[in-house]
C-alpha atoms as a PDB file:
ATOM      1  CA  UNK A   1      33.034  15.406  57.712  1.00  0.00           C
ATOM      2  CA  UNK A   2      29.696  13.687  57.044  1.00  0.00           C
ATOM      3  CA  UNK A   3      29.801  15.047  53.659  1.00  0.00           C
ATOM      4  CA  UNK A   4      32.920  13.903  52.781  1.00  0.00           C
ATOM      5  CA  UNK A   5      31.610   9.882  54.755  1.00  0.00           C
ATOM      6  CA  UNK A   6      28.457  10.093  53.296  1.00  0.00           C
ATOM      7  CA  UNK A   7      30.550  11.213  49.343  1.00  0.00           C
ATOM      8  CA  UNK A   8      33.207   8.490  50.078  1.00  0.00           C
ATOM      9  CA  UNK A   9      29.992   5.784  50.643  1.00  0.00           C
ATOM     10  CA  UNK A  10      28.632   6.539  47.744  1.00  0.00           C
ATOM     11  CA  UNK A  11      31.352   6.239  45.412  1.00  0.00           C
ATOM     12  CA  UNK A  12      31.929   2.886  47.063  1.00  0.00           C
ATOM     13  CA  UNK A  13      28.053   1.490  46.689  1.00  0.00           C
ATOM     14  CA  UNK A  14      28.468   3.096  42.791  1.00  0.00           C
ATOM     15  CA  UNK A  15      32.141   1.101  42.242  1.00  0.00           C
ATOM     16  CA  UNK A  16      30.950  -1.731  43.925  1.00  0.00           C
ATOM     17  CA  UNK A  17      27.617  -2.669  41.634  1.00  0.00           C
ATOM     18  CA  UNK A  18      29.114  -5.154  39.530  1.00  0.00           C
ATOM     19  CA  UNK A  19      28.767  -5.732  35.559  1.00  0.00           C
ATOM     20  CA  UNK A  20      27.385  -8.821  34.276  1.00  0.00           C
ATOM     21  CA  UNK A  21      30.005 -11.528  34.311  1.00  0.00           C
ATOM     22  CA  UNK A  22      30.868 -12.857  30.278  1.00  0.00           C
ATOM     23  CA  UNK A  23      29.840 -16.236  31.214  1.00  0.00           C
ATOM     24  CA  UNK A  24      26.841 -15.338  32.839  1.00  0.00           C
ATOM     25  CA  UNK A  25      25.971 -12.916  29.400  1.00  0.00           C
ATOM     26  CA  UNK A  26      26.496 -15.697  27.270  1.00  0.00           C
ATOM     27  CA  UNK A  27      24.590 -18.147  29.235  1.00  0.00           C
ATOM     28  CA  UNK A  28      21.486 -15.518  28.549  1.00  0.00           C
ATOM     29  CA  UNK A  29      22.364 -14.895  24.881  1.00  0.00           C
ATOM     30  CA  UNK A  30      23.202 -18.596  23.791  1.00  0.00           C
ATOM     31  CA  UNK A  31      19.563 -19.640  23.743  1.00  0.00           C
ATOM     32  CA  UNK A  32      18.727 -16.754  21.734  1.00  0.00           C
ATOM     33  CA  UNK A  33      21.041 -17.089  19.546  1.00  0.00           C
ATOM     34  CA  UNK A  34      20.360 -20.505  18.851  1.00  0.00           C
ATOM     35  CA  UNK A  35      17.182 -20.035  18.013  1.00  0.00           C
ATOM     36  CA  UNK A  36      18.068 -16.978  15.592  1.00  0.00           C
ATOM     37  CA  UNK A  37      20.410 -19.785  14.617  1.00  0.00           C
ATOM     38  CA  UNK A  38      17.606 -22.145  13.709  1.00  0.00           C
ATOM     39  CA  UNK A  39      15.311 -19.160  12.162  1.00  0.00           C
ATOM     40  CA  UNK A  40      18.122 -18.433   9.587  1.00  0.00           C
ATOM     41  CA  UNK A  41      18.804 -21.635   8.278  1.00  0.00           C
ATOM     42  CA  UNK A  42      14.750 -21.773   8.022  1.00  0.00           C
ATOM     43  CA  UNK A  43      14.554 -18.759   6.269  1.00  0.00           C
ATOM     44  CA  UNK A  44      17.221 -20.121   3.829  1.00  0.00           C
ATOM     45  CA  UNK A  45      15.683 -23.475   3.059  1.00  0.00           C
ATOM     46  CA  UNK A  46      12.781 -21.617   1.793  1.00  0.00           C
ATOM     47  CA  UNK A  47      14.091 -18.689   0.090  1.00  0.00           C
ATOM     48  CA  UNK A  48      15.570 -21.290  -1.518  1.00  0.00           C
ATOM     49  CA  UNK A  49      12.540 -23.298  -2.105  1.00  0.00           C
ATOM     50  CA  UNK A  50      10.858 -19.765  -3.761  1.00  0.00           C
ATOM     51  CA  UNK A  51      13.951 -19.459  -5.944  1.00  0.00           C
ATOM     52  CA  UNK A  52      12.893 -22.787  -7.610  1.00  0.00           C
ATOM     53  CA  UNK A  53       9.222 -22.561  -7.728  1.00  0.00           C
ATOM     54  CA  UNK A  54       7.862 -21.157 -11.738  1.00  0.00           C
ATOM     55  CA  UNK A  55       6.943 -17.689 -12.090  1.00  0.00           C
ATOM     56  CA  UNK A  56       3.971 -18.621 -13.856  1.00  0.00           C
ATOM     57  CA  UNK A  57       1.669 -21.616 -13.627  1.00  0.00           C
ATOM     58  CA  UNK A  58       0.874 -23.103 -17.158  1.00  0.00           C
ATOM     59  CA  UNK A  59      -2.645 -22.941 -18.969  1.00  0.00           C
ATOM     60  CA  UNK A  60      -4.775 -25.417 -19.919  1.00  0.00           C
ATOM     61  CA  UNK A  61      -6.386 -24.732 -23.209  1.00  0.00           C
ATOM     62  CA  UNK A  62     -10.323 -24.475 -21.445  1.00  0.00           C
ATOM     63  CA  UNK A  63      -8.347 -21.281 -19.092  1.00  0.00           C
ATOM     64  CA  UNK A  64      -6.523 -19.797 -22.452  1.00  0.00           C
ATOM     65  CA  UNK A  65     -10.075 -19.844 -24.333  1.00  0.00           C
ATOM     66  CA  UNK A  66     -11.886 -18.205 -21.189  1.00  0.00           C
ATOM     67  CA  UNK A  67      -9.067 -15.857 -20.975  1.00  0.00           C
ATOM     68  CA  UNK A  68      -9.208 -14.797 -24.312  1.00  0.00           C
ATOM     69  CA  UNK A  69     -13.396 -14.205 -23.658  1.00  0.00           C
ATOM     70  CA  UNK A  70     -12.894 -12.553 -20.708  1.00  0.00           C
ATOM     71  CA  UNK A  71     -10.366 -10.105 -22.461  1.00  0.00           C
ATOM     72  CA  UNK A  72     -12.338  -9.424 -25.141  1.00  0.00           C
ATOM     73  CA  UNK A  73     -15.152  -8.725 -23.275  1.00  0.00           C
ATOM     74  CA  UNK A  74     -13.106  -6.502 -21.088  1.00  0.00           C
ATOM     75  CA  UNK A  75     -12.259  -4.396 -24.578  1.00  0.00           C
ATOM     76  CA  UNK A  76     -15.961  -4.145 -25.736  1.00  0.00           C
ATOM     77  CA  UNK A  77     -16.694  -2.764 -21.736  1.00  0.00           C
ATOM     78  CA  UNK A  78     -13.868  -0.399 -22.783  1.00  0.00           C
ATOM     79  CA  UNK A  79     -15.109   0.721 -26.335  1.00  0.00           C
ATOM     80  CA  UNK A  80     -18.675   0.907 -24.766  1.00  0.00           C
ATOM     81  CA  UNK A  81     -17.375   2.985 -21.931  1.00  0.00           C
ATOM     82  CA  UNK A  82     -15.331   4.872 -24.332  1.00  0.00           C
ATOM     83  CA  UNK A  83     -18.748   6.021 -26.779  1.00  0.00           C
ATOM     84  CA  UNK A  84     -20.895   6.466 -23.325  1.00  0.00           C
ATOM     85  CA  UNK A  85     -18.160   9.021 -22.044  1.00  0.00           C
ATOM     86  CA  UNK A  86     -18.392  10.815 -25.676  1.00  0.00           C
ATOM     87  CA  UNK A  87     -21.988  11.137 -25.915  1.00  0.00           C
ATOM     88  CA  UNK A  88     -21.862  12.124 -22.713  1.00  0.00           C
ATOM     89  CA  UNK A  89     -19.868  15.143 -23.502  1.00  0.00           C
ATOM     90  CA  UNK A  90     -21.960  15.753 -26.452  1.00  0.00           C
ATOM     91  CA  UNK A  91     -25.130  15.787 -24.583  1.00  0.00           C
ATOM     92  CA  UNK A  92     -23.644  18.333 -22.416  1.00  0.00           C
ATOM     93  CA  UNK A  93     -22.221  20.551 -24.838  1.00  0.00           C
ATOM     94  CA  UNK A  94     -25.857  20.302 -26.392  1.00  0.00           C
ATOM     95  CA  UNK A  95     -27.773  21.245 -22.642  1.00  0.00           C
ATOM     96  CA  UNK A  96     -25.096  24.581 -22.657  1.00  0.00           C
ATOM     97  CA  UNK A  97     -26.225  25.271 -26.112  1.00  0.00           C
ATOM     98  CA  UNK A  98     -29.641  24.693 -25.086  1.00  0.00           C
ATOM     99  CA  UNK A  99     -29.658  26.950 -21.783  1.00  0.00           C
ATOM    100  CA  UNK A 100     -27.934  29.921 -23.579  1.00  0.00           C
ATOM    101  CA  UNK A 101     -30.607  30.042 -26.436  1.00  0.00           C
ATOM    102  CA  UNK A 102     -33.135  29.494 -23.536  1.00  0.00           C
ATOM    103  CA  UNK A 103     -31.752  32.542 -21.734  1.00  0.00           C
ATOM    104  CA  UNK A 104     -31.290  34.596 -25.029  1.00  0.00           C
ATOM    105  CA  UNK A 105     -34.761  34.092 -25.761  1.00  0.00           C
ATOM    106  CA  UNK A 106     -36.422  35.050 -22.188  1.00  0.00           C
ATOM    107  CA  UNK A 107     -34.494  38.354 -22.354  1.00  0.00           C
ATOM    108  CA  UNK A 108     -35.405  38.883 -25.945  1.00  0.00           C
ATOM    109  CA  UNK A 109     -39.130  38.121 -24.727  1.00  0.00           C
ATOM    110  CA  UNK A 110     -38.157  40.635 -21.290  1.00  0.00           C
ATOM    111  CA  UNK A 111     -37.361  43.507 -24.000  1.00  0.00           C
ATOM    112  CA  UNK A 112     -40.372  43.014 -25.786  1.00  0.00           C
ATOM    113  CA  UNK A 113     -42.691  43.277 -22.897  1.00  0.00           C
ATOM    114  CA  UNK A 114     -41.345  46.146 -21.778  1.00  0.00           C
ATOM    115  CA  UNK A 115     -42.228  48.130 -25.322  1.00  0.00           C
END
C-alpha cells in the first residue's frame, strides 16, 4: 500500500511541474531577439558598405617607381640566390671528388707500405 501512495505521489509531483507558459517564453526571448534583430541589420549595413569599397587602392607614380625597384631587386636576390645554390652544388660535387681521390690515394699509400 505505501508503494502504490508513495508511486501515485510521485506521478502527481512529476505531472504537476509545469512547462514554461508561451507568454512567459517570449517575454525571455523578445529581448534577445531584438538585439539579434539589431546585430543583423548591422551586419548588413556593412557588408554592404565592403561590397562598395575598391579592391585595390590606386598608385601614385613615387609608389609605382619604388615598386618597380623593389621588384627588381627582389629578381636580382633571386638570380643571386639562384648562382649561390649552383655553386653550391658544384663545390660539393668537387669535396666528393676530392675525398674519394683522398681515400684512393691513402690506400694506394697503405699497399705500398706494406711491400
Amino acid at each position: 500500500m505505501k508503494r502504490i501512495l508513495f508511486l501515485g505521489m510521485a506521478a502527481l509531483l512529476l505531472t504537476a511541474s509545469g512547462c514554461a507558459t508561451k507568454t512567459f517564453v517570449l517575454e525571455q526571448t523578445d529581448p534577445l531577439n531584438k538585439k539579434v534583430g539589431d546585430l543583423e541589420s548591422r551586419m548588413s549595413a556593412i557588408e554592404s558598405r565592403l561590397d562598395h569599397m575598391p579592391t585595390t587602392l590606386p598608385l601614385s607614380s613615387a609608389d609605382k617607381e619604388m615598386l618597380q625597384k623593389a621588384t627588381e631587386a627582389a629578381q636580382k636576390a633571386q638570380n643571386s640566390a639562384d648562382m649561390a645554390a649552383e655553386s653550391a652544388k658544384k663545390a660539393e660535387t668537387a669535396a666528393n671528388e676530392a675525398e674519394t681521390a683522398a681515400k684512393k690515394g691513402e690506400k694506394v699509400l697503405q699497399l705500398e707500405q706494406k711491400k
